[in-house]
Protein backbone atom coordinates (compact mmCIF):
# COMPACT_ATOMS: atom_id res chain seq x y z
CA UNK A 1 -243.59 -95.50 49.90
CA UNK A 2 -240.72 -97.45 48.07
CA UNK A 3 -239.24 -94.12 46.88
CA UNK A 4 -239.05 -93.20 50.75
CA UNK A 5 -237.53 -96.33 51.67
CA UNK A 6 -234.64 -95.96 48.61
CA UNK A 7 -233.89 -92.34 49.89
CA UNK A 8 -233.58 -94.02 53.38
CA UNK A 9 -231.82 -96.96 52.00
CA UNK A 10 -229.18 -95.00 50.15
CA UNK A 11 -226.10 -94.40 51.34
CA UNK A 12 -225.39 -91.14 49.05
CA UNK A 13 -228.22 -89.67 50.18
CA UNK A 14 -228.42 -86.87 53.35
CA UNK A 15 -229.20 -86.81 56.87
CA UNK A 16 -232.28 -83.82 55.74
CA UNK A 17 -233.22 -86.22 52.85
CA UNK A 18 -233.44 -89.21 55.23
CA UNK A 19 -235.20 -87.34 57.53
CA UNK A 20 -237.46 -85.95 55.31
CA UNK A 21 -238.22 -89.30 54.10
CA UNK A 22 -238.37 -91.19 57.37
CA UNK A 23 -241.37 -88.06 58.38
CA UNK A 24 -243.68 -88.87 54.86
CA UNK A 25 -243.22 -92.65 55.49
CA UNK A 26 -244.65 -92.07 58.88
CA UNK A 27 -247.28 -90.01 58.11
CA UNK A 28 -248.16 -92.50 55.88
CA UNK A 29 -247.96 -95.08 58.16
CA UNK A 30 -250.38 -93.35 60.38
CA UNK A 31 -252.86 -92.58 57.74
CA UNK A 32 -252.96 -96.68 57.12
CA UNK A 33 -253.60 -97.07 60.82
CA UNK A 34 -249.85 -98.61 61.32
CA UNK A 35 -249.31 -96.64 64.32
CA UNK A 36 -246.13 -98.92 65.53
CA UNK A 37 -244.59 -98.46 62.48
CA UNK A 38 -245.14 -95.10 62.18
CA UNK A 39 -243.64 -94.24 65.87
CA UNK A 40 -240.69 -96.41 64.47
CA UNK A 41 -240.15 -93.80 61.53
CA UNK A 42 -240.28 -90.86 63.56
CA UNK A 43 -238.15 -92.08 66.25
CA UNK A 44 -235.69 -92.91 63.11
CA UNK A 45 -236.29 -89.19 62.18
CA UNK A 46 -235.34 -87.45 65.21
CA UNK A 47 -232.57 -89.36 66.17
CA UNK A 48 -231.01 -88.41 62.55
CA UNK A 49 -231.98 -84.46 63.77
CA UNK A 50 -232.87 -84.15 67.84
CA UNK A 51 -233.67 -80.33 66.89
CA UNK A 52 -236.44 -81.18 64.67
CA UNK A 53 -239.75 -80.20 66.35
CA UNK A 54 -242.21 -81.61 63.80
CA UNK A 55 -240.26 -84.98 63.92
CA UNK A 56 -240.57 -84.57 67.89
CA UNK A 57 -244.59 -83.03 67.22
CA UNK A 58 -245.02 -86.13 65.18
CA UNK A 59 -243.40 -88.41 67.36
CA UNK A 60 -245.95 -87.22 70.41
CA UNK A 61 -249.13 -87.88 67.89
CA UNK A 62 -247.87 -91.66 67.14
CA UNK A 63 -247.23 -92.25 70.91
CA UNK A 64 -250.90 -91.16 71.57
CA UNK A 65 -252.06 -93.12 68.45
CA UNK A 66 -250.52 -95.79 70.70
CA UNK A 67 -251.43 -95.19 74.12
CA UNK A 68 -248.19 -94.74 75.56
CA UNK A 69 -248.87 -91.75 77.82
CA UNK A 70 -245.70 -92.04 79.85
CA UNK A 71 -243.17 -89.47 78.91
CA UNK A 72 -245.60 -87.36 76.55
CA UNK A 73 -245.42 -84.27 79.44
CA UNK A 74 -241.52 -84.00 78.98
CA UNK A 75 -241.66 -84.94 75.09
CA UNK A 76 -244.62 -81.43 74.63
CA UNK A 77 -242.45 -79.62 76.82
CA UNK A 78 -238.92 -80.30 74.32
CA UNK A 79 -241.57 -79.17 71.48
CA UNK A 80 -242.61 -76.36 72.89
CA UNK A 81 -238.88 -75.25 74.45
CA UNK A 82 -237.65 -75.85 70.41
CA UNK A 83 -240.26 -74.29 68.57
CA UNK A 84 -239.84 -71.24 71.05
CA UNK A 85 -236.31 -71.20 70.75
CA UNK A 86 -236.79 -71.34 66.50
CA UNK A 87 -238.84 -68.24 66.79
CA UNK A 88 -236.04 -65.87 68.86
């Protein structure tokens, strides 16, 4: 985890690298049953990269993890709408 947080930390390092890191620091996050955290992470993730449907897919899982139903219709229906439009 603390090499996550110095990627996201680091001022040299990329949006895709940030990203990247703010996704495994999530999933870890989830995995320890810190499911506020781990929504925090994600939501961190896709705002660096609104495109990214795994961040969004991973997003929706943390929300559930959490209960918060409201808003997880429109959020599967931007996941579906970007994966489909990543396959044309």
């Amino acid at each position: 985890m603390a090499h996550h947080e110095q990627v996201v930390n680091s001022s040299r390092a990329g949006s895709r690298e940030v990203r990247s890191a703010l996704n495994n620091m999530g999933q870890m996050y989830r995995i320890k049953d810190m499911h506020a955290e781990a929504k925090a992470a994600f939501e961190r993730s896709v705002a660096l990269d609104p495109e990214d449907a795994m961040g969004w897919s991973n997003l929706m899982v943390a929300k559930r993890s959490l209960c918060e139903w409201q808003g997880l219709e429109q959020l599967q229906e931007r996941i579906v709408h970007r994966l489909a439009h990543d396959l044309r």
